[in-house]
C-alpha atoms as a PDB file:
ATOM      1  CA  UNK A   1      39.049  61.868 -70.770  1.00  0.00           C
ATOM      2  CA  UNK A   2      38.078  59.101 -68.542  1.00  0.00           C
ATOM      3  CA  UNK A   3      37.633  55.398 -68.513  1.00  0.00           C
ATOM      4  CA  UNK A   4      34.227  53.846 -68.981  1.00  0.00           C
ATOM      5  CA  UNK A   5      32.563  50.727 -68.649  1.00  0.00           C
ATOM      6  CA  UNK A   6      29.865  50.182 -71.341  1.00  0.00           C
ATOM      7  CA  UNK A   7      27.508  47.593 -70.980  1.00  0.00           C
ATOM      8  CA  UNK A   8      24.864  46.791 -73.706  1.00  0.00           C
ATOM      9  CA  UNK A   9      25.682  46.959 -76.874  1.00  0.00           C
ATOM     10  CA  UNK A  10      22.506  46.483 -78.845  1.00  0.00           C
ATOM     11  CA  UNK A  11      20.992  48.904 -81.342  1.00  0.00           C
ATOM     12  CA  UNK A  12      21.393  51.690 -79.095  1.00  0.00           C
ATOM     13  CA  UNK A  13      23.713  51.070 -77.053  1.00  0.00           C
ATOM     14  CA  UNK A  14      26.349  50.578 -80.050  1.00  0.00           C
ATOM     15  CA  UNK A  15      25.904  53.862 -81.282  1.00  0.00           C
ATOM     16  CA  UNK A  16      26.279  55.503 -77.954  1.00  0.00           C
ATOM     17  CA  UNK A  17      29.715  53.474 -77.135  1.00  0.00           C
ATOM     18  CA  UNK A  18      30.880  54.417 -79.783  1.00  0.00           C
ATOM     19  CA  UNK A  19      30.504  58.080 -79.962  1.00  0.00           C
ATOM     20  CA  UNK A  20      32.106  57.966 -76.457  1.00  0.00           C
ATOM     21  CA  UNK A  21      35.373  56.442 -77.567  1.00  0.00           C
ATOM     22  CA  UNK A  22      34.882  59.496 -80.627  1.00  0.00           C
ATOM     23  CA  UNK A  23      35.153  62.112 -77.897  1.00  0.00           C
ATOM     24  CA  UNK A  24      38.668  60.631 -76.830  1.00  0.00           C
ATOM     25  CA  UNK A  25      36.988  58.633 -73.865  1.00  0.00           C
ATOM     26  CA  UNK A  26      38.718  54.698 -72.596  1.00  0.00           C
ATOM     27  CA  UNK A  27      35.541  52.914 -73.377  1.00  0.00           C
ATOM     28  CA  UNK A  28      35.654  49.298 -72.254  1.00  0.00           C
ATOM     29  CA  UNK A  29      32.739  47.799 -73.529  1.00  0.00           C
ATOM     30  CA  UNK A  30      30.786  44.256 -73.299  1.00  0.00           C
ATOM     31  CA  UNK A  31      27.996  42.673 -74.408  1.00  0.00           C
ATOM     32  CA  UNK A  32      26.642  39.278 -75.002  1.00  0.00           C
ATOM     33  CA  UNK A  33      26.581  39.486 -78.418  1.00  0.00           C
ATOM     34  CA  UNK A  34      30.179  38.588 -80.430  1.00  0.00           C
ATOM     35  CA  UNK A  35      28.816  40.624 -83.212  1.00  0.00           C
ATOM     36  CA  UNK A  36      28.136  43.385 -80.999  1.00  0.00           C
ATOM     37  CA  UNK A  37      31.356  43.473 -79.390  1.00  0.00           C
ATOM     38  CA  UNK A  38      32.904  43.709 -82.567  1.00  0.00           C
ATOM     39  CA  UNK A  39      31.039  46.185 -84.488  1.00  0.00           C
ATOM     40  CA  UNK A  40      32.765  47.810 -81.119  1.00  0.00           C
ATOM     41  CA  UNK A  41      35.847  47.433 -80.809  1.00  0.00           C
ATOM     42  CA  UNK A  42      36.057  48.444 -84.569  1.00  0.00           C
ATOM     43  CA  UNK A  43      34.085  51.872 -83.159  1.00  0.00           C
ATOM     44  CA  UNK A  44      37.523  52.537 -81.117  1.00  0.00           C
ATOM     45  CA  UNK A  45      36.093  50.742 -77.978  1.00  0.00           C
ATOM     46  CA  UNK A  46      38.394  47.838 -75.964  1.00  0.00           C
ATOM     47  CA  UNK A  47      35.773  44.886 -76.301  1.00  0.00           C
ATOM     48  CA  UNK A  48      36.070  43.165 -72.448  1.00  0.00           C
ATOM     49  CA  UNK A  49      35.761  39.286 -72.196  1.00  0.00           C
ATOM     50  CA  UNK A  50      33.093  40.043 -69.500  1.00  0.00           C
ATOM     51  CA  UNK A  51      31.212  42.720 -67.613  1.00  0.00           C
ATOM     52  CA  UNK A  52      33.770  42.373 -64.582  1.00  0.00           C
ATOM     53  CA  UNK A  53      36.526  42.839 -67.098  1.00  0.00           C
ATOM     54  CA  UNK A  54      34.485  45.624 -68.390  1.00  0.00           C
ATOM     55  CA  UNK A  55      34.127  47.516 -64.758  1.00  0.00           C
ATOM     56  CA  UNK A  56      37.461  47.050 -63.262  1.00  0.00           C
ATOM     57  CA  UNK A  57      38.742  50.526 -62.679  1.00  0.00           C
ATOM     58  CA  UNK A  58      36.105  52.553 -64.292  1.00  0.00           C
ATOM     59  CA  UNK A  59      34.960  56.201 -64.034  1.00  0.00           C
ATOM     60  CA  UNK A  60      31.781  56.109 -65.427  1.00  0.00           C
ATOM     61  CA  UNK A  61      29.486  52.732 -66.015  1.00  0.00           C
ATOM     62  CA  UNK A  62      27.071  53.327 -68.383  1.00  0.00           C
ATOM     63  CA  UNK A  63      24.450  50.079 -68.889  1.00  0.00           C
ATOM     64  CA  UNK A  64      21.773  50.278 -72.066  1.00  0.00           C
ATOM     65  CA  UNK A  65      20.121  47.089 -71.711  1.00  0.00           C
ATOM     66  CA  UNK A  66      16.536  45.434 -71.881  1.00  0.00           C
ATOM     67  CA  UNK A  67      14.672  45.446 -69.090  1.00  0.00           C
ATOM     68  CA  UNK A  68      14.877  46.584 -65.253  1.00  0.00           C
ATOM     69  CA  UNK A  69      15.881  42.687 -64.519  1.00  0.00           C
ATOM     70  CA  UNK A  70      18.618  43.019 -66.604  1.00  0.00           C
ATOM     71  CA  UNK A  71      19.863  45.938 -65.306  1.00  0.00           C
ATOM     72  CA  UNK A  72      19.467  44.932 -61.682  1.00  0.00           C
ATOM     73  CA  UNK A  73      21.204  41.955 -62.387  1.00  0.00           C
ATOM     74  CA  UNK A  74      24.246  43.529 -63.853  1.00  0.00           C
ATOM     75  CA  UNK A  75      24.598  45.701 -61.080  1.00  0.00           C
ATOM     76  CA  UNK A  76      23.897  43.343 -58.625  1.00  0.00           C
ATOM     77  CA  UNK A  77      26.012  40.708 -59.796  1.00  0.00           C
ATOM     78  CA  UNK A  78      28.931  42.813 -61.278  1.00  0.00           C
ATOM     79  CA  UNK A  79      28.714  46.721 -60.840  1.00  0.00           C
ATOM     80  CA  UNK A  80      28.802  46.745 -57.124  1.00  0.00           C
ATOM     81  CA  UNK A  81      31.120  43.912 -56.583  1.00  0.00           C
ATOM     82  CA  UNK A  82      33.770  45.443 -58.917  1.00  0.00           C
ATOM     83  CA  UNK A  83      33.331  48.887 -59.952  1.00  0.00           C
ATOM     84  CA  UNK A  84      35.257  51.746 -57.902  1.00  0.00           C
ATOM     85  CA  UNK A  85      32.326  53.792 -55.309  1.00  0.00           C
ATOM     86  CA  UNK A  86      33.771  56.441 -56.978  1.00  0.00           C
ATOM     87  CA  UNK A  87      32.249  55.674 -60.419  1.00  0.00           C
ATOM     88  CA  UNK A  88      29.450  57.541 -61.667  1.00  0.00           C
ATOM     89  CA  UNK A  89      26.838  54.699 -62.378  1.00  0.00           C
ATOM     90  CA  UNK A  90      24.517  55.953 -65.086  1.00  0.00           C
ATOM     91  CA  UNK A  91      21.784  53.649 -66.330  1.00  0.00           C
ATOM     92  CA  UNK A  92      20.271  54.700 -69.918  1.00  0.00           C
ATOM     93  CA  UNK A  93      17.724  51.625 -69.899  1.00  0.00           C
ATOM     94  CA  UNK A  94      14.147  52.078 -70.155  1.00  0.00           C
ATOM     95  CA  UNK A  95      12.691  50.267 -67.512  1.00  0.00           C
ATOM     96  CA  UNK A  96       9.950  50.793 -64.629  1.00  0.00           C
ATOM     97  CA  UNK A  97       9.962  53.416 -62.273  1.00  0.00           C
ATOM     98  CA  UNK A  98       9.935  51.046 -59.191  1.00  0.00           C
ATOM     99  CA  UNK A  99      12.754  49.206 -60.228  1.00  0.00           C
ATOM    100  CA  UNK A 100      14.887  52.636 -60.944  1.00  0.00           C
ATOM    101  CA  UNK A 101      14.286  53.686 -57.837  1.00  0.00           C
ATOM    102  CA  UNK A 102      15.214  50.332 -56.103  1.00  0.00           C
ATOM    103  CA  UNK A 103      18.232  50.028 -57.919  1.00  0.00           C
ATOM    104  CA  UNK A 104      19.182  53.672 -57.001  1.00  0.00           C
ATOM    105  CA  UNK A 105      18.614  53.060 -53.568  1.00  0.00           C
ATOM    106  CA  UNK A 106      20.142  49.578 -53.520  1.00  0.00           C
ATOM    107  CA  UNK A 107      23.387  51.715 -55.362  1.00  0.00           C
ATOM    108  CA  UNK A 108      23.575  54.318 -52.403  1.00  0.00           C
ATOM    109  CA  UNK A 109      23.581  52.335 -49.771  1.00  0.00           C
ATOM    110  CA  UNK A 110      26.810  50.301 -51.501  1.00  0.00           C
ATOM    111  CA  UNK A 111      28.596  54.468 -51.005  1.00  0.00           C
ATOM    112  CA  UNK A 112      27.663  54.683 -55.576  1.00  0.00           C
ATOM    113  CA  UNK A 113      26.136  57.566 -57.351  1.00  0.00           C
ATOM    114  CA  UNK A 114      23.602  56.496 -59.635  1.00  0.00           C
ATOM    115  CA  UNK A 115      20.976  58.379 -62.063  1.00  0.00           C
ATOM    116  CA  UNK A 116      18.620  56.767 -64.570  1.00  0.00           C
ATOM    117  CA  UNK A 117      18.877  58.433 -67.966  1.00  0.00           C
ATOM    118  CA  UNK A 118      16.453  56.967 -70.560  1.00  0.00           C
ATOM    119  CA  UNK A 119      16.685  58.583 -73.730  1.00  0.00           C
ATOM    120  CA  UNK A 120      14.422  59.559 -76.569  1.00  0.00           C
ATOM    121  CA  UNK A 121      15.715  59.833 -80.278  1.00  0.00           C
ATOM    122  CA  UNK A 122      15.879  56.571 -81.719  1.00  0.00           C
ATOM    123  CA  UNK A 123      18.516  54.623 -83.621  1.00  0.00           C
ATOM    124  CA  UNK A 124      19.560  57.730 -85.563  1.00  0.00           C
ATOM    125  CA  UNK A 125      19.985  60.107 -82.680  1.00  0.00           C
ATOM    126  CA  UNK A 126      22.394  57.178 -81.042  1.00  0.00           C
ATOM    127  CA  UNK A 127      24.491  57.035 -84.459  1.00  0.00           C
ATOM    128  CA  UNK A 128      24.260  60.474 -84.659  1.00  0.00           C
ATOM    129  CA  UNK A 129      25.329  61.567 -80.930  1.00  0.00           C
ATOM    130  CA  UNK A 130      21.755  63.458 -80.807  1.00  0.00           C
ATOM    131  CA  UNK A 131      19.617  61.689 -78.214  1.00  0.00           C
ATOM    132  CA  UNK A 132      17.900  63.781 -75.945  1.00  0.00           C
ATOM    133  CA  UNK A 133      18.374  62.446 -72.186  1.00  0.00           C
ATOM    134  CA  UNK A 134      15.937  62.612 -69.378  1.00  0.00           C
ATOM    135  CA  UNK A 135      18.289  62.260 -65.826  1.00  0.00           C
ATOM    136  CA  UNK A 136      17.119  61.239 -62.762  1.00  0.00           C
ATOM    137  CA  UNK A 137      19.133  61.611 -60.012  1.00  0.00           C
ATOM    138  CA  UNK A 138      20.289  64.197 -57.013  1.00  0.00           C
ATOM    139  CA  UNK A 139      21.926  67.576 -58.427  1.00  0.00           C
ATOM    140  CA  UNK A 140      25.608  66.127 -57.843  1.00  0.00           C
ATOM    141  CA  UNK A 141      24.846  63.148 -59.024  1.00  0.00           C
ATOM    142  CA  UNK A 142      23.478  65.025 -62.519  1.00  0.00           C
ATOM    143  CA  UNK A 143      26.439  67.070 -62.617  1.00  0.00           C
ATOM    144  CA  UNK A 144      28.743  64.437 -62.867  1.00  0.00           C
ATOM    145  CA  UNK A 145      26.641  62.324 -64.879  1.00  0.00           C
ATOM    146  CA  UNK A 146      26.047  65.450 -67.476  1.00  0.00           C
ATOM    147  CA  UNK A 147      29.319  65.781 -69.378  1.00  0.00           C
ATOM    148  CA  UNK A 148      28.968  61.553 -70.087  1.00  0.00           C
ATOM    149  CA  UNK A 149      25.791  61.977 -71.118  1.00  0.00           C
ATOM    150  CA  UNK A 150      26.743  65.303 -73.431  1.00  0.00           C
ATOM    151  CA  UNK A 151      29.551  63.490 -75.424  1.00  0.00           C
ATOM    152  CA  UNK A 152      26.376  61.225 -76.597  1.00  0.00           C
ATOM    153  CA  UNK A 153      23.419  63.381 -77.512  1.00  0.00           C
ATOM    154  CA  UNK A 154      21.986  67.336 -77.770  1.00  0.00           C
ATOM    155  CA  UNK A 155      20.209  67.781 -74.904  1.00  0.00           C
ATOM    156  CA  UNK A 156      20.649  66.297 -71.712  1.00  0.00           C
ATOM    157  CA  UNK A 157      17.920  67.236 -69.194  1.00  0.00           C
ATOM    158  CA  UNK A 158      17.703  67.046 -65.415  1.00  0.00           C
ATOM    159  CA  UNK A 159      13.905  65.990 -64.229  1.00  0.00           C
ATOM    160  CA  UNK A 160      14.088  65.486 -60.918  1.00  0.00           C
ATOM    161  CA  UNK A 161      15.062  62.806 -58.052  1.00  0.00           C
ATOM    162  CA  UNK A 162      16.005  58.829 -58.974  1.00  0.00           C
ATOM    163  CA  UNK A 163      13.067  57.997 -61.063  1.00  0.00           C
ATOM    164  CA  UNK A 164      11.920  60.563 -62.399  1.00  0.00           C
ATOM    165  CA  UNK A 165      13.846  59.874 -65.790  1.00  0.00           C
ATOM    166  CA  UNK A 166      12.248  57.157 -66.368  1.00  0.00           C
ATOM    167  CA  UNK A 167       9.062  58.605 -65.196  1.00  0.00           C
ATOM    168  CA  UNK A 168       9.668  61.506 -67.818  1.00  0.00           C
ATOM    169  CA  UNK A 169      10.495  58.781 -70.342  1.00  0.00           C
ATOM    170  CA  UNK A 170       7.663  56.508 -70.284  1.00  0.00           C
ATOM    171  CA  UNK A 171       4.970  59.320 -70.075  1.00  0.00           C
ATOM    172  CA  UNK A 172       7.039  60.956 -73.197  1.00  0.00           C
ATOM    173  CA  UNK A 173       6.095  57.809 -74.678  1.00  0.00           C
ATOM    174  CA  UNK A 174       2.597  57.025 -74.015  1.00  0.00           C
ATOM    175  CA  UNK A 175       1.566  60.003 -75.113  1.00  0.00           C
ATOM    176  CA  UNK A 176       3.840  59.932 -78.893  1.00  0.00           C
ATOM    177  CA  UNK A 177       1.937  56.394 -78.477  1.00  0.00           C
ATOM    178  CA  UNK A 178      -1.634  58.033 -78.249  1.00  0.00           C
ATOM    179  CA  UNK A 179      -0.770  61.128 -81.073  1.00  0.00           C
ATOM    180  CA  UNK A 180       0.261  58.439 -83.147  1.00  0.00           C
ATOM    181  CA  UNK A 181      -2.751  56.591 -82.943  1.00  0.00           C
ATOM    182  CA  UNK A 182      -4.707  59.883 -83.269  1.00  0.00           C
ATOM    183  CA  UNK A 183      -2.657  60.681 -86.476  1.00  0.00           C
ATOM    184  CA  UNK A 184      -3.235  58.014 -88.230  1.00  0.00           C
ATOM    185  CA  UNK A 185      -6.919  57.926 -88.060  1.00  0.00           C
ATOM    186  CA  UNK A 186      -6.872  61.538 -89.125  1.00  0.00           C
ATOM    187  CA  UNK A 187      -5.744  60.641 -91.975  1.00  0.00           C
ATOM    188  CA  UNK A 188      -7.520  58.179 -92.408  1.00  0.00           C
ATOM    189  CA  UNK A 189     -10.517  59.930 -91.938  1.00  0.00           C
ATOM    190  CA  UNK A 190      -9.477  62.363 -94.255  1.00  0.00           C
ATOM    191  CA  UNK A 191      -8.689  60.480 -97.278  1.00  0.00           C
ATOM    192  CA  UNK A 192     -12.288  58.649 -96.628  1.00  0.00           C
ATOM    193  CA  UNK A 193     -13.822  62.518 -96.570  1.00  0.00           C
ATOM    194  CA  UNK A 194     -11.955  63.109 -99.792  1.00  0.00           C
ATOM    195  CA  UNK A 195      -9.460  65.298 -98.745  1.00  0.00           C
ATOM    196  CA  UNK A 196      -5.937  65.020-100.563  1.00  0.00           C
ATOM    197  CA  UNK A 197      -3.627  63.817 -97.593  1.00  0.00           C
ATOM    198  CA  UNK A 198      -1.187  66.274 -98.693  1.00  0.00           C
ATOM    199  CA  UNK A 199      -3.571  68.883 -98.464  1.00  0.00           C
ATOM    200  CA  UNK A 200      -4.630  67.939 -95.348  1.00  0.00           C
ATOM    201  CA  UNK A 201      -1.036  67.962 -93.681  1.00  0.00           C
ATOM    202  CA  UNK A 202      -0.644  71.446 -95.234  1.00  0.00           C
ATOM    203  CA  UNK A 203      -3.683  72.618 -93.172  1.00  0.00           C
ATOM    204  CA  UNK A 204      -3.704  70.576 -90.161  1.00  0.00           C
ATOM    205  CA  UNK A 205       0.324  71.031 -89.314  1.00  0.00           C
ATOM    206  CA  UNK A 206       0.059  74.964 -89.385  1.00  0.00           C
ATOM    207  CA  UNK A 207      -3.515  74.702 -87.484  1.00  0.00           C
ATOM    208  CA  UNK A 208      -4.526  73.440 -84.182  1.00  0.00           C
ATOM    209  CA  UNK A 209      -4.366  69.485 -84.925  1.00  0.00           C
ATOM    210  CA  UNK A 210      -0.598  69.732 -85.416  1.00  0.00           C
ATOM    211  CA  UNK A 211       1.824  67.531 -83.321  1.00  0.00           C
ATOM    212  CA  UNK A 212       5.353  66.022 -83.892  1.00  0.00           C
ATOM    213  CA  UNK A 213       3.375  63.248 -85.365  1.00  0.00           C
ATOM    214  CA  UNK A 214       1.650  65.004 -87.900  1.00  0.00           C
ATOM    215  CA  UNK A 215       4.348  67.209 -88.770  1.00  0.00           C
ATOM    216  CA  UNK A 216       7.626  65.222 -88.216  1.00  0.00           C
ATOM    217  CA  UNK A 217       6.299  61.926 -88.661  1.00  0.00           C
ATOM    218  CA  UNK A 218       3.796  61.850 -90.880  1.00  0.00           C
ATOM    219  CA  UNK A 219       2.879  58.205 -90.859  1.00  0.00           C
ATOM    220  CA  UNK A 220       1.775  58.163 -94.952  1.00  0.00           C
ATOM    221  CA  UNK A 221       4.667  57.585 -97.461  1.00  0.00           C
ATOM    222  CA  UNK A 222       4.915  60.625 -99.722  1.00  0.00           C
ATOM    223  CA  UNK A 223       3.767  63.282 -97.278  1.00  0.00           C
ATOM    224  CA  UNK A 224       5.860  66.093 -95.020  1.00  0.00           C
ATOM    225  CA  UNK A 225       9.303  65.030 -94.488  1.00  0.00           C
ATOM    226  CA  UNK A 226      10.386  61.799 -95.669  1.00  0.00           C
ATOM    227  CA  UNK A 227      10.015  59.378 -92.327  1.00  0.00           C
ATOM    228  CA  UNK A 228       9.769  55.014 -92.188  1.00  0.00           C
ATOM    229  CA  UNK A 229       6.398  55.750 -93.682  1.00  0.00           C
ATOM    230  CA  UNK A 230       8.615  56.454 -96.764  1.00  0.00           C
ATOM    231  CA  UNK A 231      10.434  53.231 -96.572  1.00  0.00           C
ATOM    232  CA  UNK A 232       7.238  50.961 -95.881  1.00  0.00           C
ATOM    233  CA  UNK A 233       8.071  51.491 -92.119  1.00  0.00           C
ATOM    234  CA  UNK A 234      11.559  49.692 -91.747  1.00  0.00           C
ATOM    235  CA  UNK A 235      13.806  51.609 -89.204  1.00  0.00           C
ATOM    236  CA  UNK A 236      12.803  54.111 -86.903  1.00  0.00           C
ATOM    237  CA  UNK A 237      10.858  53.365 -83.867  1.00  0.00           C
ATOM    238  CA  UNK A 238      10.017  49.288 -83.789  1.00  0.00           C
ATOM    239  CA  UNK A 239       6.631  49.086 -82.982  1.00  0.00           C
ATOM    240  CA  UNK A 240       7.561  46.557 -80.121  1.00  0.00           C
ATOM    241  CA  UNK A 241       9.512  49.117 -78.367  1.00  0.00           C
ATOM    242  CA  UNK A 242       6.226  51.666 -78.225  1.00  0.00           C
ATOM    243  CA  UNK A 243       4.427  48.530 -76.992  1.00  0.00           C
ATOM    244  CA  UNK A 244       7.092  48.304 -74.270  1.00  0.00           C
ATOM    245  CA  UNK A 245       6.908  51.655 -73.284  1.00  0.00           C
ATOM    246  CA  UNK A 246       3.197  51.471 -72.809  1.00  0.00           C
ATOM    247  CA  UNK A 247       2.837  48.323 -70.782  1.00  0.00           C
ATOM    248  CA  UNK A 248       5.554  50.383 -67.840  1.00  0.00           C
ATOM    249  CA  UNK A 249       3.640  53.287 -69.098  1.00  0.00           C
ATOM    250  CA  UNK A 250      -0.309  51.485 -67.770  1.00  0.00           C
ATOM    251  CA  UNK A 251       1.990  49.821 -64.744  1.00  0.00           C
ATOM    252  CA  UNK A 252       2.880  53.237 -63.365  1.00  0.00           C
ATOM    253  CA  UNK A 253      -0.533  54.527 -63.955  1.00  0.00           C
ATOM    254  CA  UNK A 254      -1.488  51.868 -61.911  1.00  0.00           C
ATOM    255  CA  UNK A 255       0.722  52.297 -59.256  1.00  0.00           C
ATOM    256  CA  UNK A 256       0.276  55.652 -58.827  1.00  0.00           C
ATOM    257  CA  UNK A 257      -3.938  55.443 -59.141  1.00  0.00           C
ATOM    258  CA  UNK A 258      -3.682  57.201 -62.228  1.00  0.00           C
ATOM    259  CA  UNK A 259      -6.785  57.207 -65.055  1.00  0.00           C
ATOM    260  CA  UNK A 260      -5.370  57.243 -68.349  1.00  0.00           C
ATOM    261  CA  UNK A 261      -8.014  55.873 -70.883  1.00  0.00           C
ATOM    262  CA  UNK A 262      -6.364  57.090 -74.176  1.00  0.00           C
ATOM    263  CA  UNK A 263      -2.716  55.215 -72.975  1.00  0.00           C
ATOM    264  CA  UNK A 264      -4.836  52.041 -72.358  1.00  0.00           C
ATOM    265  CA  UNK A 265      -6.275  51.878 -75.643  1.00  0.00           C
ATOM    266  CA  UNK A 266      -2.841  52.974 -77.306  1.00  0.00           C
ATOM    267  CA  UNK A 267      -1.843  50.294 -75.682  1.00  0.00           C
ATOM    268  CA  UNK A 268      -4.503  48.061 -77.040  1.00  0.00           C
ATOM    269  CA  UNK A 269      -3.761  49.259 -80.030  1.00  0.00           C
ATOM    270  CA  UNK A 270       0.001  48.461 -80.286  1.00  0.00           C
ATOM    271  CA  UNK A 271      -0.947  44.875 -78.727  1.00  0.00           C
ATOM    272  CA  UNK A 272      -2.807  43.928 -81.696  1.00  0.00           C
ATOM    273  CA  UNK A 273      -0.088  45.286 -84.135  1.00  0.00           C
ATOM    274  CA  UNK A 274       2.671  43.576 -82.105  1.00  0.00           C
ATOM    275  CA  UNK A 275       0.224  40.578 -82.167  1.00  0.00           C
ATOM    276  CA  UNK A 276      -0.129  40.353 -85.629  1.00  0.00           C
ATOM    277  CA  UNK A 277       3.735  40.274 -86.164  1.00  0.00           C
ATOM    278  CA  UNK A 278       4.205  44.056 -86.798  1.00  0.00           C
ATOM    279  CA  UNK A 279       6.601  44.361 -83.919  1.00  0.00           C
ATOM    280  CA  UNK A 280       9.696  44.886 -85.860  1.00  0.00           C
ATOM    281  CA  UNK A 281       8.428  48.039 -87.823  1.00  0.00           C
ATOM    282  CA  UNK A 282       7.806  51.610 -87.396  1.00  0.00           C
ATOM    283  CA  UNK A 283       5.254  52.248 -84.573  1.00  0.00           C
ATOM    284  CA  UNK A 284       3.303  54.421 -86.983  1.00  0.00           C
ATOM    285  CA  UNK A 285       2.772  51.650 -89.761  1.00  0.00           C
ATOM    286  CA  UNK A 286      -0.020  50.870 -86.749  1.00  0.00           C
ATOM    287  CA  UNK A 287      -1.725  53.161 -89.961  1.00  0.00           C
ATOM    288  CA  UNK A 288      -2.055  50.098 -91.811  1.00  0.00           C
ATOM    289  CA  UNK A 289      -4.006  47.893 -88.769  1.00  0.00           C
ATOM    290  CA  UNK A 290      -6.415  50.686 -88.289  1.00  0.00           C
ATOM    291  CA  UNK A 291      -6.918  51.078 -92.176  1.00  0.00           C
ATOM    292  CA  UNK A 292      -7.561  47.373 -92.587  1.00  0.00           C
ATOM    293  CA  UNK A 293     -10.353  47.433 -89.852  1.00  0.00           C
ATOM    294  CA  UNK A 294     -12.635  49.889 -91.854  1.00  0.00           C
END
């Protein structure tokens, strides 16, 4: 078992720390929250007074926090300055592709392994230990980063060089963000047709409309599984987070002179939900804008 800084604590990031110190790991966690830290420390982990604290003597770091500013500050300002070059520095934000790779670079150069490993699973999967992780990174890099990353979800998946987690991530994103949006005016569609909803999931997720969206998370309370749809949208996927994930989603398009018309109006879409105060629930209660504008 080894010892591991932990750095983030929020909704995800609690969940994760804590299924670390499970497996039998020395988690030494921080975060800026006191409620955080102790919602930790009752998890099994040794809450640190400070993210220095946190990284002295570490194996692994493993950061979960907002943005790529965040995360480049942390390392800058604590990870490289205290943290052994022999740690395994594994960043599980979601944050741009330019700034992963920056920060990877910036790591390399200071003699540090890094990989960006975004994940995709949600609240649940972090509670659970089920998140599914897309690495960036070189091949030894991945390998060392894989059994961390293993002791926190079900599949933990190499895509390529620094960056290309991320890459993977967002692009995973903006296009759940698009089926979504395409789900939900299915339905609505249908039910304006006069078609049962129920019946219509019965025909469209065994034909070829269905996607994860129709059949996993059907965004209409009382059909398919039972999803925040169920539970007039609360948990799940906040609706701010898919907005996130599209705005780095439309600033890599742009970097990379990519056309991606149906992410920009997903987008568009979750802008005006977020606008109108939806942010905190499910991204698919975006059902309810969309039926409100017929």
């Amino acid at each position: 078992m080894a010892r591991i800084a932990f750095i983030g604590l929020g909704n995800m990031g609690g969940g994760m720390a804590a299924n670390l110190a499970k497996k039998g790991h020395d988690v030494r966690a921080f975060d800026l929250s006191a409620g955080a830290l102790d919602r930790a420390k009752a998890a099994g982990c040794l809450a640190a007074g400070t993210a220095v604290e946190a990284l002295d003597g570490a194996e692994a770091v493993v950061t979960m926090l907002p943005a790529g500013t965040h995360v480049e500050s942390v390392y800058t300002d604590a990870v490289f300055a205290t943290a052994p070059t022999s740690a395994i520095l594994i960043d599980c934000s979601t944050i741009d592709v330019a700034t992963a790779k920056r920060i990877a670079e910036a790591a390399q150069a200071k003699g540090f392994t890094p990989v960006d490993a975004p994940v995709s699973g949600g609240i649940g999967a972090a509670n659970a230990g089920t998140l599914t992780f897309m690495v960036g990174g070189s091949a030894e890099a991945f390998d060392r980063a894989q059994p961390f990353l293993a002791d926190m979800g079900k599949a933990v998946i190499h895509a390529g060089a620094n960056g290309s987690g991320q890459a993977a991530k967002i692009v995973n994103n903006m296009l759940l963000g698009v089926t979504m949006a395409g789900t939900c005016e299915a339905f609505l569609l249908a039910q304006k047709l006069g078609l049962d909803p129920q019946k219509f999931f019965d025909i469209s997720s065994v034909s070829s409309g269905q996607s994860w969206s129709m059949t996993t998370y059907a965004p209409l309370p009382g059909v398919g599984p039972d999803t925040p749809a169920d539970h007039d949208y609360q948990g799940g996927f906040a609706a701010a987070l898919m907005l996130k994930d599209l705005r780095l989603a439309m600033q890599a398009a742009t970097d990379a002179d990519a056309q991606t018309p149906m992410g920009a109006k997903a987008a568009e879409l979750y802008e005006r939900f977020n606008a109108d105060g939806q942010g905190g629930k499910d991204f698919s209660g975006i059902i309810r804008m969309l039926d409100a504008a017929e």
